[in-house]
PDB file of N, CA and C in Angstrom:
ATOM      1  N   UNK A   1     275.926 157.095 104.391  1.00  0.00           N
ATOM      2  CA  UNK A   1     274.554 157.171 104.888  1.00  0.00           C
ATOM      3  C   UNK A   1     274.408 156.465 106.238  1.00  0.00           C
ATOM      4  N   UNK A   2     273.398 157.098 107.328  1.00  0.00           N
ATOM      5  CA  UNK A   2     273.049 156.285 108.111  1.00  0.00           C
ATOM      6  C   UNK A   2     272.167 155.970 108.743  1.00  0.00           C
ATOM      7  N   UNK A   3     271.511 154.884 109.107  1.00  0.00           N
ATOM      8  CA  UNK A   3     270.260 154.448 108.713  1.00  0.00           C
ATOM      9  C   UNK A   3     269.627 153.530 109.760  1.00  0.00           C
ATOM     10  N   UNK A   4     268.540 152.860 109.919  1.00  0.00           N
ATOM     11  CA  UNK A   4     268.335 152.080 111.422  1.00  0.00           C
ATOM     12  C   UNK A   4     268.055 150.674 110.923  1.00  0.00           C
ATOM     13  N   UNK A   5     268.697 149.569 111.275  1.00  0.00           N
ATOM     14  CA  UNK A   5     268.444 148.424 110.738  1.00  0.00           C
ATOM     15  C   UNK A   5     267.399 147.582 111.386  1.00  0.00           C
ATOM     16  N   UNK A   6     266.218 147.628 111.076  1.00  0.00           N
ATOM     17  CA  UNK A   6     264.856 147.866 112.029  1.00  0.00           C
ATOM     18  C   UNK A   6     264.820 145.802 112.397  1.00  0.00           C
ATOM     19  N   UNK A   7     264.684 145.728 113.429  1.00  0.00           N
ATOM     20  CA  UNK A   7     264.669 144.402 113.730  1.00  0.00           C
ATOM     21  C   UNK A   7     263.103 144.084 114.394  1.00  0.00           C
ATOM     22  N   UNK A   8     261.900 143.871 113.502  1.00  0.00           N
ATOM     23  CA  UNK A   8     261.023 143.861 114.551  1.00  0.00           C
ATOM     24  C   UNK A   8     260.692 142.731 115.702  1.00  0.00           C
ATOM     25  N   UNK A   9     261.592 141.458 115.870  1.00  0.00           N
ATOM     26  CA  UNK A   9     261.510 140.596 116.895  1.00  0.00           C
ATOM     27  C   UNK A   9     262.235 141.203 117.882  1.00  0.00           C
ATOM     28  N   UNK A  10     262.943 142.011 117.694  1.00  0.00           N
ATOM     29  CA  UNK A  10     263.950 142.874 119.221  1.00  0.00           C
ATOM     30  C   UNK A  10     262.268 143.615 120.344  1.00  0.00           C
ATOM     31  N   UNK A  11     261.140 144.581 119.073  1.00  0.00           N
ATOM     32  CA  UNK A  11     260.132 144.492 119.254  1.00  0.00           C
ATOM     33  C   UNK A  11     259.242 143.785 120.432  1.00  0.00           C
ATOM     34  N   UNK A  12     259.127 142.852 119.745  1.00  0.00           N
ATOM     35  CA  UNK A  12     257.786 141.338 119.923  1.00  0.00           C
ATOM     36  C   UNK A  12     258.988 140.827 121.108  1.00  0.00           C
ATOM     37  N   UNK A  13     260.055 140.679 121.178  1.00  0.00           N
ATOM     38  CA  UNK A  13     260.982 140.014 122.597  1.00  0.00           C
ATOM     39  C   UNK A  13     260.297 140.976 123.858  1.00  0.00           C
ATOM     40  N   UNK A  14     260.866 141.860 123.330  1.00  0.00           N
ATOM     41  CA  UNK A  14     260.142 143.598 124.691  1.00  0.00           C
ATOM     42  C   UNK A  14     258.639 143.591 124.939  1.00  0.00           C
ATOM     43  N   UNK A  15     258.082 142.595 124.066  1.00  0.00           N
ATOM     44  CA  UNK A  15     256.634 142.803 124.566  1.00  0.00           C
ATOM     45  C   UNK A  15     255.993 144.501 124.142  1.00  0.00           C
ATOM     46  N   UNK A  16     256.567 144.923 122.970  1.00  0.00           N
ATOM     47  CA  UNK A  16     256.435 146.126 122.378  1.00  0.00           C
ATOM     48  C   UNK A  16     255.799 145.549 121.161  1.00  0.00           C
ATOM     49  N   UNK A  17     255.317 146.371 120.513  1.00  0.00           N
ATOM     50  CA  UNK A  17     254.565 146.492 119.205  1.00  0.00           C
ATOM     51  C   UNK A  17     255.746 146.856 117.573  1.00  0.00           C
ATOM     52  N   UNK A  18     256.440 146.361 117.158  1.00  0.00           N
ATOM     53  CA  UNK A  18     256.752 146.193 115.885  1.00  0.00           C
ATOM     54  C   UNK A  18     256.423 147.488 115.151  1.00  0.00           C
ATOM     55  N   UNK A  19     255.210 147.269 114.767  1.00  0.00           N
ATOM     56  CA  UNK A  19     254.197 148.307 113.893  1.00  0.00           C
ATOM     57  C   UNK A  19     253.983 149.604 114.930  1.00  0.00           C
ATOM     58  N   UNK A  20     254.371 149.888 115.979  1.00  0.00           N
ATOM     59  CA  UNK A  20     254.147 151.197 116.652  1.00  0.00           C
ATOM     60  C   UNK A  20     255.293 151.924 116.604  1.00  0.00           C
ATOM     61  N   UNK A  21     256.613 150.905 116.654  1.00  0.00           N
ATOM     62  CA  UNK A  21     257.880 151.785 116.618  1.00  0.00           C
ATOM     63  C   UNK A  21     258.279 151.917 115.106  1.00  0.00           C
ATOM     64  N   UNK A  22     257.667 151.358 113.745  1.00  0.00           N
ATOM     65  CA  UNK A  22     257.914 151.691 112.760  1.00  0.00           C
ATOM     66  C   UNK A  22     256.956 152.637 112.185  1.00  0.00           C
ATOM     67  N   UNK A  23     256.293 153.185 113.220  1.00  0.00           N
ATOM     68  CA  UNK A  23     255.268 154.500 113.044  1.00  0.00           C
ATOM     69  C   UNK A  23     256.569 155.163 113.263  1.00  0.00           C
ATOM     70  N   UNK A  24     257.077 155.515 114.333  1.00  0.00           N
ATOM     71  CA  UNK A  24     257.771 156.252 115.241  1.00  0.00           C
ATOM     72  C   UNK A  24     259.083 156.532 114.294  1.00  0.00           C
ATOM     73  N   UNK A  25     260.117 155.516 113.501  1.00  0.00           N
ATOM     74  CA  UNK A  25     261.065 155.589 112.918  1.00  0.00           C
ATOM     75  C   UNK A  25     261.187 155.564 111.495  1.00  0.00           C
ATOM     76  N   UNK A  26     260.225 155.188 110.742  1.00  0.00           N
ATOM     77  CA  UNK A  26     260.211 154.935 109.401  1.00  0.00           C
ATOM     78  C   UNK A  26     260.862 155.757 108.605  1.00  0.00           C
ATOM     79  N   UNK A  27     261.031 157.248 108.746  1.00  0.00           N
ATOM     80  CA  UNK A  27     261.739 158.223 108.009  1.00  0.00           C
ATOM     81  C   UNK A  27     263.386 157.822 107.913  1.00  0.00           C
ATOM     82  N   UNK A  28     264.214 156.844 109.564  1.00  0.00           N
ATOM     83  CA  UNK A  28     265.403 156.403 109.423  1.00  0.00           C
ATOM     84  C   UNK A  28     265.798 155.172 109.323  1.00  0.00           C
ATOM     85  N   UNK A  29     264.648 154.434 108.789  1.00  0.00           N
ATOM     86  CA  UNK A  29     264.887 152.655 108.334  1.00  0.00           C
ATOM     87  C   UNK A  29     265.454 152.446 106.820  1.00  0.00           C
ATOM     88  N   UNK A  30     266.592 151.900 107.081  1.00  0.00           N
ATOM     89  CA  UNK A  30     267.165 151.568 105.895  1.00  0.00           C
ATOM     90  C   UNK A  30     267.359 150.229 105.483  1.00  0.00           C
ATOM     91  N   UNK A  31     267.513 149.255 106.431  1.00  0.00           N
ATOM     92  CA  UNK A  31     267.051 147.751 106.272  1.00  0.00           C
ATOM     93  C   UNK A  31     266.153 147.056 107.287  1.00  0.00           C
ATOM     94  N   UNK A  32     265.272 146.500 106.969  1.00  0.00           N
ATOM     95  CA  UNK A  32     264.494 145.771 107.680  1.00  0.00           C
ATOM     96  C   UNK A  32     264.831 144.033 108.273  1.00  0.00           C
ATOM     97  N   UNK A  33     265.191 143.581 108.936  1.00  0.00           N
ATOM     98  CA  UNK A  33     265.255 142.151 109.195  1.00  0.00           C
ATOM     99  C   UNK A  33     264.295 141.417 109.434  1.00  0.00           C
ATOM    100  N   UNK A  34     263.908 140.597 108.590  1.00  0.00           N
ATOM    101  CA  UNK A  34     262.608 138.943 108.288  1.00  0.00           C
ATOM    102  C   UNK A  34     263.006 138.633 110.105  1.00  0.00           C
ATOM    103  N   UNK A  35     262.510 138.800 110.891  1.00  0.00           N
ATOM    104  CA  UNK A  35     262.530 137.996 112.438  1.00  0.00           C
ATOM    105  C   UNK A  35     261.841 138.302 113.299  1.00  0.00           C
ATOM    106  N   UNK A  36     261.091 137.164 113.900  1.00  0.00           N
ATOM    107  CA  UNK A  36     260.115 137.162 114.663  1.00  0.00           C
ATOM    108  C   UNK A  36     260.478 136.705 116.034  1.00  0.00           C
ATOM    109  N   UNK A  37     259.789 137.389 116.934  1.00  0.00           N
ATOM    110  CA  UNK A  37     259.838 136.894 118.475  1.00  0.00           C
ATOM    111  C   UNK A  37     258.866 136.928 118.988  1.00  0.00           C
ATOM    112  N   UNK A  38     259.122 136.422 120.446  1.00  0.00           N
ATOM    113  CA  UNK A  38     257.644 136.096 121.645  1.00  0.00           C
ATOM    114  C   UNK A  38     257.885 136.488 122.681  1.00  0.00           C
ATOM    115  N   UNK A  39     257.428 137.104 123.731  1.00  0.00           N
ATOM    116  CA  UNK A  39     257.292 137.542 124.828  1.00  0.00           C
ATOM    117  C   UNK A  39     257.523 136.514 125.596  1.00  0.00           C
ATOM    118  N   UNK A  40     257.645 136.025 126.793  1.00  0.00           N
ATOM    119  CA  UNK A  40     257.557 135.103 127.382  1.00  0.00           C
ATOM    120  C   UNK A  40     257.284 135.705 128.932  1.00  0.00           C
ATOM    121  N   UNK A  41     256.942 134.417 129.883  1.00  0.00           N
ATOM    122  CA  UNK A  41     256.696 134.421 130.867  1.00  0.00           C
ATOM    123  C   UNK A  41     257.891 135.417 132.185  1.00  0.00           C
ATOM    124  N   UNK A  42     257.632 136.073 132.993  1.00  0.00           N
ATOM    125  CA  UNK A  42     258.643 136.287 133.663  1.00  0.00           C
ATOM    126  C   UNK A  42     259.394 137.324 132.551  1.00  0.00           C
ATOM    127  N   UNK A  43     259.140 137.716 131.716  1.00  0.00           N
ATOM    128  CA  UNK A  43     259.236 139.308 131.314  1.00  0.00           C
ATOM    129  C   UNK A  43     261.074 138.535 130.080  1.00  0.00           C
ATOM    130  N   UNK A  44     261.197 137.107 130.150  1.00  0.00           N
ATOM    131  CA  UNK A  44     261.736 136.619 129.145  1.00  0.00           C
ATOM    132  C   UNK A  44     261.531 136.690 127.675  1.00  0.00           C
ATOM    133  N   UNK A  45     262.084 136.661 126.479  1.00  0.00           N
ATOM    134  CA  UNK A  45     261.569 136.492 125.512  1.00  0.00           C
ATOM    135  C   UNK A  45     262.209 135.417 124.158  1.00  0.00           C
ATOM    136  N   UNK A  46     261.873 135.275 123.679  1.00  0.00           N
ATOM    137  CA  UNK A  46     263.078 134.073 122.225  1.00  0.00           C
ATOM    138  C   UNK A  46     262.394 134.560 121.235  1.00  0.00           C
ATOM    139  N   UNK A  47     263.591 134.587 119.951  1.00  0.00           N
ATOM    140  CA  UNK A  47     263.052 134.754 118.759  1.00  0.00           C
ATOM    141  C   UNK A  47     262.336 133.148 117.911  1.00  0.00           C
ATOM    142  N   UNK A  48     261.657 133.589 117.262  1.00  0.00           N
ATOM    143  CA  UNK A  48     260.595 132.161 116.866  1.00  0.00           C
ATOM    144  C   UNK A  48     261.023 132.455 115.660  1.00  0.00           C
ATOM    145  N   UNK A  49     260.510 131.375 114.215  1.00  0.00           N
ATOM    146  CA  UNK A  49     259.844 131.999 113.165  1.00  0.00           C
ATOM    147  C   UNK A  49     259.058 132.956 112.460  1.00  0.00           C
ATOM    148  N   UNK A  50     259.607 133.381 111.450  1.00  0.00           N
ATOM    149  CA  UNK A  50     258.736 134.874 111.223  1.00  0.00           C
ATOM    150  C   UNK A  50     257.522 133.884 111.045  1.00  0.00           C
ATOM    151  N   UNK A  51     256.027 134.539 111.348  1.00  0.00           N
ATOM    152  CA  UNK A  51     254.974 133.967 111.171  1.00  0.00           C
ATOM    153  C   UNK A  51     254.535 133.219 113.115  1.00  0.00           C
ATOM    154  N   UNK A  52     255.483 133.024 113.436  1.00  0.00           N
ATOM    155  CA  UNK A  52     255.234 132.421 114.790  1.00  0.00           C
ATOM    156  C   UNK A  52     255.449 132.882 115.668  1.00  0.00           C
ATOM    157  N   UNK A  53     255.902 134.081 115.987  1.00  0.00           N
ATOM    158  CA  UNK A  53     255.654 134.973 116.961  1.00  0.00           C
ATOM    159  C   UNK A  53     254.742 136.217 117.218  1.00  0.00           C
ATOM    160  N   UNK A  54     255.035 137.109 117.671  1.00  0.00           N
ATOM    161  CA  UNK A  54     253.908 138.030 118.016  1.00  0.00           C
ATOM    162  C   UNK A  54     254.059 139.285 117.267  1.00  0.00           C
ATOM    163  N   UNK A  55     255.003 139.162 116.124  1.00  0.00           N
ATOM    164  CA  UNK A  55     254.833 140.529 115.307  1.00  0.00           C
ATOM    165  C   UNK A  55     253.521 140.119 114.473  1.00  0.00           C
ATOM    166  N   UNK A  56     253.371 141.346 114.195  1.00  0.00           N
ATOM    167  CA  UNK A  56     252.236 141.349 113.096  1.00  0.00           C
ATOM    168  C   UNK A  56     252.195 141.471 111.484  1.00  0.00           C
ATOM    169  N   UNK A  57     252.247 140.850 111.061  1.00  0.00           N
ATOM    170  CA  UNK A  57     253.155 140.846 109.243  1.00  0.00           C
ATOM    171  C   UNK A  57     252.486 141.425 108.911  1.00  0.00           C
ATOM    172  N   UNK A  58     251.475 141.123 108.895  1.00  0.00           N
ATOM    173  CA  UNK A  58     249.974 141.645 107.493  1.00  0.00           C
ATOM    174  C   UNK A  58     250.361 143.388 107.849  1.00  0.00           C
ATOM    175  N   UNK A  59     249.998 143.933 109.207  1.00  0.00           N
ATOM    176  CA  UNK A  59     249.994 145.439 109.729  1.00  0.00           C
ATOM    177  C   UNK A  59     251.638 145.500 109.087  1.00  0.00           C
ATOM    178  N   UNK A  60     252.549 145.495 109.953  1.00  0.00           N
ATOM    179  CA  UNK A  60     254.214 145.658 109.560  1.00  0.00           C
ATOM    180  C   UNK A  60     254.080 146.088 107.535  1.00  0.00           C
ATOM    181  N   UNK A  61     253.576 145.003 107.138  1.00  0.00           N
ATOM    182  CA  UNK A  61     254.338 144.510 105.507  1.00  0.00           C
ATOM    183  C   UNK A  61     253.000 146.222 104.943  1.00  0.00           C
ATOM    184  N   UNK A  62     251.870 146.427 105.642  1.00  0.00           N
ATOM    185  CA  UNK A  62     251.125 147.066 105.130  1.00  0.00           C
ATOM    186  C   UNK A  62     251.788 148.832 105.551  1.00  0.00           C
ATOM    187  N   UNK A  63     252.311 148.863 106.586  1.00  0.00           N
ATOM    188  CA  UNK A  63     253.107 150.145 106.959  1.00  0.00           C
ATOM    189  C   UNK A  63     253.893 150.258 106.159  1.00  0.00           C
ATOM    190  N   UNK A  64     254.947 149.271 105.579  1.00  0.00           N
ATOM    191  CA  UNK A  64     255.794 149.400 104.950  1.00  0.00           C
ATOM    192  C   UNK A  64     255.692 149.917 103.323  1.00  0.00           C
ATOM    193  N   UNK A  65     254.768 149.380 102.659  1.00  0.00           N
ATOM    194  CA  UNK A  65     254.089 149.973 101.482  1.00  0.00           C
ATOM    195  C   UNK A  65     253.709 151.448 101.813  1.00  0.00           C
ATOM    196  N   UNK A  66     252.637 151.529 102.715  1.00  0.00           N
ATOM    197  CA  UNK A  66     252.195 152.973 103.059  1.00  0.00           C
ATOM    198  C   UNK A  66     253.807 153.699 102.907  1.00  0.00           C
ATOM    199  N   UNK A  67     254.658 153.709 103.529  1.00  0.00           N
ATOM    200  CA  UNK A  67     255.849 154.054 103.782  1.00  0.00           C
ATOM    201  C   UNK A  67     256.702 154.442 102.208  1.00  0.00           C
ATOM    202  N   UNK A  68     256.168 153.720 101.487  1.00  0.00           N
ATOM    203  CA  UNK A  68     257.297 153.724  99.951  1.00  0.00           C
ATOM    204  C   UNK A  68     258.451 153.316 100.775  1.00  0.00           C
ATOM    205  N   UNK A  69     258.364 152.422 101.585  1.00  0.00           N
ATOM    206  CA  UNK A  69     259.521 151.608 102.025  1.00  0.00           C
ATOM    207  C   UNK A  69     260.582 151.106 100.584  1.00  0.00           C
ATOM    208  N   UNK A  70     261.453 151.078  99.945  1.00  0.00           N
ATOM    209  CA  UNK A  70     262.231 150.571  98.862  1.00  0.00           C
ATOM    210  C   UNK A  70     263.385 150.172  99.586  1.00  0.00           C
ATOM    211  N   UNK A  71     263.817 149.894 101.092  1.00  0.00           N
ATOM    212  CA  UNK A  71     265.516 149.283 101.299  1.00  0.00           C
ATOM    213  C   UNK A  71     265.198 147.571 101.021  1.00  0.00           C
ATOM    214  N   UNK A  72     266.071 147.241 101.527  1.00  0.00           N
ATOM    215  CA  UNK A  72     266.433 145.842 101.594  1.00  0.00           C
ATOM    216  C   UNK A  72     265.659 145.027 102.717  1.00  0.00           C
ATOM    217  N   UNK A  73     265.211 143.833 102.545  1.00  0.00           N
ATOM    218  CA  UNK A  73     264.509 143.291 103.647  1.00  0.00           C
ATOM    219  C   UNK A  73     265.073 141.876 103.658  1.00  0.00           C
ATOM    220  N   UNK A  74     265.776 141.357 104.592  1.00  0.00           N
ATOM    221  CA  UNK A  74     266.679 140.177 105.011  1.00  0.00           C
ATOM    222  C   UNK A  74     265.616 139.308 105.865  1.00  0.00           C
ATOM    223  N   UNK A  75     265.986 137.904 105.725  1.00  0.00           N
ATOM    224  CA  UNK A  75     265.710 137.088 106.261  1.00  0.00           C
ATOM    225  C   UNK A  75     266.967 136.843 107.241  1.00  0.00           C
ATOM    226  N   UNK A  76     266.452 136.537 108.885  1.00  0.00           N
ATOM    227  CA  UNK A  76     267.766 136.021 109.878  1.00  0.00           C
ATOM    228  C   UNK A  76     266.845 135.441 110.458  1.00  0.00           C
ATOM    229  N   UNK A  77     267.759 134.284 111.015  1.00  0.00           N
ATOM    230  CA  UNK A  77     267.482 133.035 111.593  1.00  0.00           C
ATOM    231  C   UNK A  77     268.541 132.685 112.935  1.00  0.00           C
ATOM    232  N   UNK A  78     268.566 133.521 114.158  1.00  0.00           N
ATOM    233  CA  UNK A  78     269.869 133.239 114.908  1.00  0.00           C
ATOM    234  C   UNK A  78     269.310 132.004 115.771  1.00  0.00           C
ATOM    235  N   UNK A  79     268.356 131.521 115.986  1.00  0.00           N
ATOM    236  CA  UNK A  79     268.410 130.736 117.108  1.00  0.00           C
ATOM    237  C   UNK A  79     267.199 129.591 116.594  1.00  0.00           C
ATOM    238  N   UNK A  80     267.459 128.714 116.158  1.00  0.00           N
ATOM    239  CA  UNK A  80     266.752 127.677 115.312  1.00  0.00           C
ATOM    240  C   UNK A  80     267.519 126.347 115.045  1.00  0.00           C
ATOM    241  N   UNK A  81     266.748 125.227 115.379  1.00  0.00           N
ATOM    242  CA  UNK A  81     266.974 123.647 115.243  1.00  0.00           C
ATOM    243  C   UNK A  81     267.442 123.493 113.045  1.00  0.00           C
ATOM    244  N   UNK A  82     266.376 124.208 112.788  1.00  0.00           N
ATOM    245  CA  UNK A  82     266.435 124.318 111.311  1.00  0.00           C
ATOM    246  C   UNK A  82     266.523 125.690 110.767  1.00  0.00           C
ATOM    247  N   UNK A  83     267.428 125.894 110.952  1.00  0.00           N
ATOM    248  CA  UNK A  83     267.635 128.110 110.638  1.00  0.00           C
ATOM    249  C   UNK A  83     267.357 128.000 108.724  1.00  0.00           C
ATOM    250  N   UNK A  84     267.743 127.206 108.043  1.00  0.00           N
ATOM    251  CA  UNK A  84     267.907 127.910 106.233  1.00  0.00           C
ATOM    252  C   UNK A  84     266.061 127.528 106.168  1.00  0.00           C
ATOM    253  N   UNK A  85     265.554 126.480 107.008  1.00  0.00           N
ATOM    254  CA  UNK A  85     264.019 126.365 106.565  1.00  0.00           C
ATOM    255  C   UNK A  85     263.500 127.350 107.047  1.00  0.00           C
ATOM    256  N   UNK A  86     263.502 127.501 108.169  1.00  0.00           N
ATOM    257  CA  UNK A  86     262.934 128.996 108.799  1.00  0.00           C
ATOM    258  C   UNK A  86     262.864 130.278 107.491  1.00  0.00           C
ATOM    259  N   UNK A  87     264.091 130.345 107.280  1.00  0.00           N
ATOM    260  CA  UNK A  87     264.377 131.375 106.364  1.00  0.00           C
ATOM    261  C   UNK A  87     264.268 131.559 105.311  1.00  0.00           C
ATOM    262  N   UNK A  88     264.089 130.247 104.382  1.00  0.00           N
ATOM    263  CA  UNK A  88     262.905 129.730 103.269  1.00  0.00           C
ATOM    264  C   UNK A  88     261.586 130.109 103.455  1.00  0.00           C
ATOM    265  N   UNK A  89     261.090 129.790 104.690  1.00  0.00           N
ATOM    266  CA  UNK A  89     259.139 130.101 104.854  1.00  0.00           C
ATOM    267  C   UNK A  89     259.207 131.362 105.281  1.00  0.00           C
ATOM    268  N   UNK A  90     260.008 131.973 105.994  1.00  0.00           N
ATOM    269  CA  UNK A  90     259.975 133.596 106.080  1.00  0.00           C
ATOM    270  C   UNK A  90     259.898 134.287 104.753  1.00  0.00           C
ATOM    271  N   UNK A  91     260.739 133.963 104.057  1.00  0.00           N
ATOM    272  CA  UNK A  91     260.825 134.464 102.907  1.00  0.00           C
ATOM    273  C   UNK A  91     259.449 134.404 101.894  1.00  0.00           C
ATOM    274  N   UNK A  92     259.199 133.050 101.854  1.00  0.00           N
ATOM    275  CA  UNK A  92     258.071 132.617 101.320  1.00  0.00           C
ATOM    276  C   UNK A  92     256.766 133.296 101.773  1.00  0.00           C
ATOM    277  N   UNK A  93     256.395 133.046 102.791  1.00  0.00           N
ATOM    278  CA  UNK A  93     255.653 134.065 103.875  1.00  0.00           C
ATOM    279  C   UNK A  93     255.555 135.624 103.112  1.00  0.00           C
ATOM    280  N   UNK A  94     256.389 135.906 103.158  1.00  0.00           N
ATOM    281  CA  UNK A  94     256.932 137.613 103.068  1.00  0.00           C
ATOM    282  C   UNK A  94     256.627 138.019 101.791  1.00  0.00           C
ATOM    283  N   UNK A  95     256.970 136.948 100.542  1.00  0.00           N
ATOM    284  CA  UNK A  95     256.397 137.628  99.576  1.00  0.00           C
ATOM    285  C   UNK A  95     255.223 137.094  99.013  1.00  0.00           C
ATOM    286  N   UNK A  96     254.529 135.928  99.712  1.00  0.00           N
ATOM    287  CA  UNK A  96     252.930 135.829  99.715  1.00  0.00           C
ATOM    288  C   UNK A  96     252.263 137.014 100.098  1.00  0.00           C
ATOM    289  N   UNK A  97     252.810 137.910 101.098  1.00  0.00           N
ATOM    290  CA  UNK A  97     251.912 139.158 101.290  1.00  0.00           C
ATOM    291  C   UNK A  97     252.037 140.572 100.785  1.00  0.00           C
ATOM    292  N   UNK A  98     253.322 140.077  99.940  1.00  0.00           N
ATOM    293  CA  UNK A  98     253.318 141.418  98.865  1.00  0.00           C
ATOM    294  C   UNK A  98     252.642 141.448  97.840  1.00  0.00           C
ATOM    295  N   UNK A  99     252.486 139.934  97.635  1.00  0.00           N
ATOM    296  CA  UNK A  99     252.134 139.657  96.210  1.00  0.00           C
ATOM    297  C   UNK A  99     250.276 139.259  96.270  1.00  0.00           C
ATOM    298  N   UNK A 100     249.699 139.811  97.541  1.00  0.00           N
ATOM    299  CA  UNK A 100     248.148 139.812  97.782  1.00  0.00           C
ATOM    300  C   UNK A 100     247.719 138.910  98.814  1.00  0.00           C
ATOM    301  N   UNK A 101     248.330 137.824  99.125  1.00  0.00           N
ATOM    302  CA  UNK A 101     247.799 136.548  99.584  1.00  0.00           C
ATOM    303  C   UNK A 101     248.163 136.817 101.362  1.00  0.00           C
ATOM    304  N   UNK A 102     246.744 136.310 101.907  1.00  0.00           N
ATOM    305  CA  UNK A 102     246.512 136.621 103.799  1.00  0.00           C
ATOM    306  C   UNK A 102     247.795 135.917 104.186  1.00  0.00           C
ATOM    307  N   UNK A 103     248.396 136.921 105.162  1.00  0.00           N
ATOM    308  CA  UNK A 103     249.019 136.127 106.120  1.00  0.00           C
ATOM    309  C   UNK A 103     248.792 136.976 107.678  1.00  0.00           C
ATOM    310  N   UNK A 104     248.990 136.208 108.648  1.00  0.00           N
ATOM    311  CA  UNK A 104     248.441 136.509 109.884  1.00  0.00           C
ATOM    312  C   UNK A 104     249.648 137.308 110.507  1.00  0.00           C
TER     313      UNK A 104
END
């Protein structure tokens, strides 16, 4: 099988929308990656914490249902002082909003 391993901080780095290109691809997403990024000044960008950058979870996690999304959804942490905590509250994060509860 082959499939698109959807990264939406690659997204939120480009100063692109997350939730617009998983309009666009959803029929060839087969894993999703937990990672967040930020735009930065001078057209730069860094990946942050999921929750602390500029993707949008609540929209993203709500496409993804719409979707009957069923692959795999990973937590990654490449560039972090504390990468396994990051990837604990991503996680944590992630299934607070499956399971009903606001996240931004």
């Amino acid at each position: 099988p082959v499939a698109v391993d959807f990264d939406p901080a690659h997204f939120a780095i480009r100063g692109d929308s997350a939730s617009d290109a998983l309009r666009i691809i959803h029929p060839h997403v087969g894993h999703l990656q937990m990672r967040d990024g930020r735009r930065g000044s001078g057209g730069t960008g860094q990946e942050t914490a999921v929750g602390r950058g500029d993707v949008s979870w609540a929209e993203l996690l709500a496409l993804l249902e719409e979707m009957e999304y069923s692959g795999w959804m990973t937590a990654i942490r490449n560039d972090s002082q504390d990468g396994p905590a990051d990837v604990a509250r991503a996680i944590t994060l992630v299934q607070r909003a499956l399971t009903g509860h606001q996240v931004s």
